[in-house]
C-alpha atoms as a PDB file:
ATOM      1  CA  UNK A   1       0.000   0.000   0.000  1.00  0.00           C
ATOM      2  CA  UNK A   2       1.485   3.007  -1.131  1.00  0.00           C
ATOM      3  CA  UNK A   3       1.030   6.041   1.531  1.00  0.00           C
ATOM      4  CA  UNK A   4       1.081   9.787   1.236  1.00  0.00           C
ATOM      5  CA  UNK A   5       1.384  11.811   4.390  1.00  0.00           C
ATOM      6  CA  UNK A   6       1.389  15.523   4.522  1.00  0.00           C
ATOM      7  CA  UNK A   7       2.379  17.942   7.205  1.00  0.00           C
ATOM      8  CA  UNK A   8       3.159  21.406   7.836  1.00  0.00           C
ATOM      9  CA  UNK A   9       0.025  23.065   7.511  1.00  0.00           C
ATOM     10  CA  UNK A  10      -1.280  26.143   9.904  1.00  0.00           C
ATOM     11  CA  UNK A  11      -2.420  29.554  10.436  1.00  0.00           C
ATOM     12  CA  UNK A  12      -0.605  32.359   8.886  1.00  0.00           C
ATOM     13  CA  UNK A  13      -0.161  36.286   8.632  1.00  0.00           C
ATOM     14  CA  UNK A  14      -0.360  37.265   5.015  1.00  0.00           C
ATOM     15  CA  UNK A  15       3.244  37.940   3.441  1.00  0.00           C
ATOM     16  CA  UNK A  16       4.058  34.768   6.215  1.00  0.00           C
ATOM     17  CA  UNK A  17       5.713  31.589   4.965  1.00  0.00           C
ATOM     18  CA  UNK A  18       4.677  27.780   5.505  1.00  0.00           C
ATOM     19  CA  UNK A  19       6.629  24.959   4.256  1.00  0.00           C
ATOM     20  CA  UNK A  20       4.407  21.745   3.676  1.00  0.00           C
ATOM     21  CA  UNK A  21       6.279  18.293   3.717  1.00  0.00           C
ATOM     22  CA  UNK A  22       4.862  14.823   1.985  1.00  0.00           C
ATOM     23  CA  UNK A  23       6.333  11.945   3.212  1.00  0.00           C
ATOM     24  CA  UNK A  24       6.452   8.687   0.897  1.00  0.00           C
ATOM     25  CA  UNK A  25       5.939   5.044   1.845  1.00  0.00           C
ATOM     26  CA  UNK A  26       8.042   4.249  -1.555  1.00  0.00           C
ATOM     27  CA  UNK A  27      10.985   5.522  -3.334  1.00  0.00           C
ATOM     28  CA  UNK A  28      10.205   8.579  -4.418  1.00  0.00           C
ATOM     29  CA  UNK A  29      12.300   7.971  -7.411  1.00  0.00           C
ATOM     30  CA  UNK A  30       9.341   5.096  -8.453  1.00  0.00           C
ATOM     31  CA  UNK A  31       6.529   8.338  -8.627  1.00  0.00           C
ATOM     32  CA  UNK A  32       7.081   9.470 -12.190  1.00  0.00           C
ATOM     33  CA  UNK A  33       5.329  12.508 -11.407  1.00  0.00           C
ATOM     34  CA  UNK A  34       4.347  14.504  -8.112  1.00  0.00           C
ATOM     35  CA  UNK A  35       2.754  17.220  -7.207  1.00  0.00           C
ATOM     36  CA  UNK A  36       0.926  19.764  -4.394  1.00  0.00           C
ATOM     37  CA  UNK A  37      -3.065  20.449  -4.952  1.00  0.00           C
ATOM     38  CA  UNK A  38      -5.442  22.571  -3.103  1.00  0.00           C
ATOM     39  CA  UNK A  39      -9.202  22.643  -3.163  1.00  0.00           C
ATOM     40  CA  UNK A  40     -10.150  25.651  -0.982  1.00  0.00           C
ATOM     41  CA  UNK A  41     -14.070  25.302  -0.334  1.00  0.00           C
ATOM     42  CA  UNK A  42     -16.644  25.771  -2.964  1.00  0.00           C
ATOM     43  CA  UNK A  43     -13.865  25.320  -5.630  1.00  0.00           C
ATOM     44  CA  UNK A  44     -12.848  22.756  -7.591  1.00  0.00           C
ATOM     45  CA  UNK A  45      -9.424  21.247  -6.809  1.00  0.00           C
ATOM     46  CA  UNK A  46      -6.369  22.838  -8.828  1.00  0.00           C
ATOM     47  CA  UNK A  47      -2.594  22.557  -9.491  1.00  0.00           C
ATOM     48  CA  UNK A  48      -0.574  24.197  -7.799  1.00  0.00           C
ATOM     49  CA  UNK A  49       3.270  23.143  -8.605  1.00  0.00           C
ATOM     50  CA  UNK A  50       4.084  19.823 -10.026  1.00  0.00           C
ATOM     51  CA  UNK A  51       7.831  18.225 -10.175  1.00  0.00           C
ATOM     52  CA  UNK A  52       8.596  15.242 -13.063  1.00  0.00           C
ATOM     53  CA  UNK A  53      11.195  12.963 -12.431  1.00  0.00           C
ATOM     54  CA  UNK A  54      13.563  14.655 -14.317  1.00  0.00           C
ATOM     55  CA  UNK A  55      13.465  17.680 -12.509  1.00  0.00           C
ATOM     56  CA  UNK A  56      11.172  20.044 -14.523  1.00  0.00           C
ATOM     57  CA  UNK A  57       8.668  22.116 -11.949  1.00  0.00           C
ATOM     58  CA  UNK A  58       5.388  24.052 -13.189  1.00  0.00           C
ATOM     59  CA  UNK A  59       3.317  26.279 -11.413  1.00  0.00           C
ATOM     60  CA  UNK A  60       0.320  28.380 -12.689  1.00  0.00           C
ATOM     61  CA  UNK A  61       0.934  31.633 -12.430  1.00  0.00           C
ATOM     62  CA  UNK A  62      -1.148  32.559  -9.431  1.00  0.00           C
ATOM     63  CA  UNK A  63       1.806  31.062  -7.376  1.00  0.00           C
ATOM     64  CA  UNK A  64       4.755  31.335  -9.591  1.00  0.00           C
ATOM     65  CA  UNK A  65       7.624  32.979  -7.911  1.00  0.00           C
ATOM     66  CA  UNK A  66       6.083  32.621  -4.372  1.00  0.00           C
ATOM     67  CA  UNK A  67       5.934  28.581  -4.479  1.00  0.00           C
ATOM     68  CA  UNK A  68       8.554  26.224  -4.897  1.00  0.00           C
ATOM     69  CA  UNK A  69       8.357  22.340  -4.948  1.00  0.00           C
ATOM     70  CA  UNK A  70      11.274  19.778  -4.174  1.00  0.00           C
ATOM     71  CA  UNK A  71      12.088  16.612  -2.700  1.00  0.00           C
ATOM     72  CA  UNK A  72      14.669  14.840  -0.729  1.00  0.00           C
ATOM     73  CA  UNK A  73      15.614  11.656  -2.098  1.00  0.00           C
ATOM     74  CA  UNK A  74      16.902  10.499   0.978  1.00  0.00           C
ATOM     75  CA  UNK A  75      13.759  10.795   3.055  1.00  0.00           C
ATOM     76  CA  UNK A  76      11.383   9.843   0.302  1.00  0.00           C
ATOM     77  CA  UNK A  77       9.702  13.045   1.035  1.00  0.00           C
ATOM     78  CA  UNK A  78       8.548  15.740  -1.075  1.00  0.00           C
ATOM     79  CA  UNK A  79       8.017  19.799   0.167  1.00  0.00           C
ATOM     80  CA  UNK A  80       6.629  22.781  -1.424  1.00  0.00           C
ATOM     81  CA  UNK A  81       8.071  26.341   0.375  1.00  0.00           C
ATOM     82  CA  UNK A  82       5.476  28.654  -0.055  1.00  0.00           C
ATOM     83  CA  UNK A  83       6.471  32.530   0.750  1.00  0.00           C
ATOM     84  CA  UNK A  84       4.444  35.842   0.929  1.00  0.00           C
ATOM     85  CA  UNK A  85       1.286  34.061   1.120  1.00  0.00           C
ATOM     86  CA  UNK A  86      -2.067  35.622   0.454  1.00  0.00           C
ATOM     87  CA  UNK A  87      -5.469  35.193   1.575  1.00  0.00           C
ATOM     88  CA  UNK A  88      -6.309  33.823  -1.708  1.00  0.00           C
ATOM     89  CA  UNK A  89      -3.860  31.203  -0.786  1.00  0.00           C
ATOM     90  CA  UNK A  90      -5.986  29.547   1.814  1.00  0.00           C
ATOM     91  CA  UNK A  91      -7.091  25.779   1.675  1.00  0.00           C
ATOM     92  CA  UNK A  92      -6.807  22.100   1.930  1.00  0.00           C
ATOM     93  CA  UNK A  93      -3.359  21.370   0.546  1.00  0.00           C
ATOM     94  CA  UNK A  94      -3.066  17.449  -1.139  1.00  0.00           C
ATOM     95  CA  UNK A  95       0.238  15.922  -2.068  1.00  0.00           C
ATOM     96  CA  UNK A  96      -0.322  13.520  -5.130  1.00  0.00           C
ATOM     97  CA  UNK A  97       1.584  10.974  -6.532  1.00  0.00           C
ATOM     98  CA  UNK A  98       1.518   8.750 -10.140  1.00  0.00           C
ATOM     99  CA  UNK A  99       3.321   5.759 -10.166  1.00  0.00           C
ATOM    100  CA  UNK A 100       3.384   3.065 -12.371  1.00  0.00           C
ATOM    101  CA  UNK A 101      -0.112   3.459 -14.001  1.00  0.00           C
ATOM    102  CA  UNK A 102      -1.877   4.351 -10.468  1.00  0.00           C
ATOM    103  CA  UNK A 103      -2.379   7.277  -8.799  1.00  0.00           C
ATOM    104  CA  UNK A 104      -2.052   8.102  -4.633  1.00  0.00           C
ATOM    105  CA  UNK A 105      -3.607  11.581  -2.359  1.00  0.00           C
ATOM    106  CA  UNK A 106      -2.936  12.113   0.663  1.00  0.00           C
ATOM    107  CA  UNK A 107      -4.909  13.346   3.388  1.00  0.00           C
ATOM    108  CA  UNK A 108      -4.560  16.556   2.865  1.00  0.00           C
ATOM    109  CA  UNK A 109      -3.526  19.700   5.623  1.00  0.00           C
ATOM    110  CA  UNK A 110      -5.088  23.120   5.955  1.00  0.00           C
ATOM    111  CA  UNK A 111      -3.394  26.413   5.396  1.00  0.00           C
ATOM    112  CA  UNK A 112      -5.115  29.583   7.044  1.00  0.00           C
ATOM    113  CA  UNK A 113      -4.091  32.557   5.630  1.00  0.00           C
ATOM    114  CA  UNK A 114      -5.366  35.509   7.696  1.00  0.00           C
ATOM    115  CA  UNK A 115      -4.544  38.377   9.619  1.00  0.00           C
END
């Protein structure tokens, strides 16, 4: 059973900084692709940075230059830094996976942007 597990969420100031973590139960070199998603409520869930295994990143440009996604090879675990934050920035935050055909979420932690 392959496992996601995010943490890091919280409450923040805007112009704060949060750094989510994703921890894999697997290699992280066997997920061809992973990414960070957030559904904040009464939206649909979107992209927000996305990391293929040969390095390329993409963001959308809502979060491009604040956002940045990486991953430690060592721990299996995957991080998106997110700087100056914004109101706008607020919701459920979902690591995702793809690999080998299938595709893994995990729980999912909240992010609070207010004042």
């Amino acid at each position: 059973q392959v496992q996601l597990v995010e943490s890091g969420g919280g409450l923040v100031q805007p112009g704060g900084s949060l750094r989510l973590s994703c921890a894999a139960s697997r290699n992280i070199f066997s997920f061809g692709t992973m990414g960070w998603y957030r559904q904040a409520p009464g939206k649909e869930r979107e992209l927000v940075a996305s990391l293929i295994i040969g390095g390329s990143t993409n963001y959308p440009d809502s979060v491009k230059g604040r956002f940045t996604i990486s991953r430690d090879n060592a721990k299996n675990t995957l991080y998106l830094q997110m700087n100056n934050l914004k109101p706008e920035d607020t919701a459920v935050y979902y690591c995702n996976g793809r690999r080998f055909g299938s595709e893994y979420w995990g729980q999912g932690t909240q992010v609070t942007v207010s004042s």
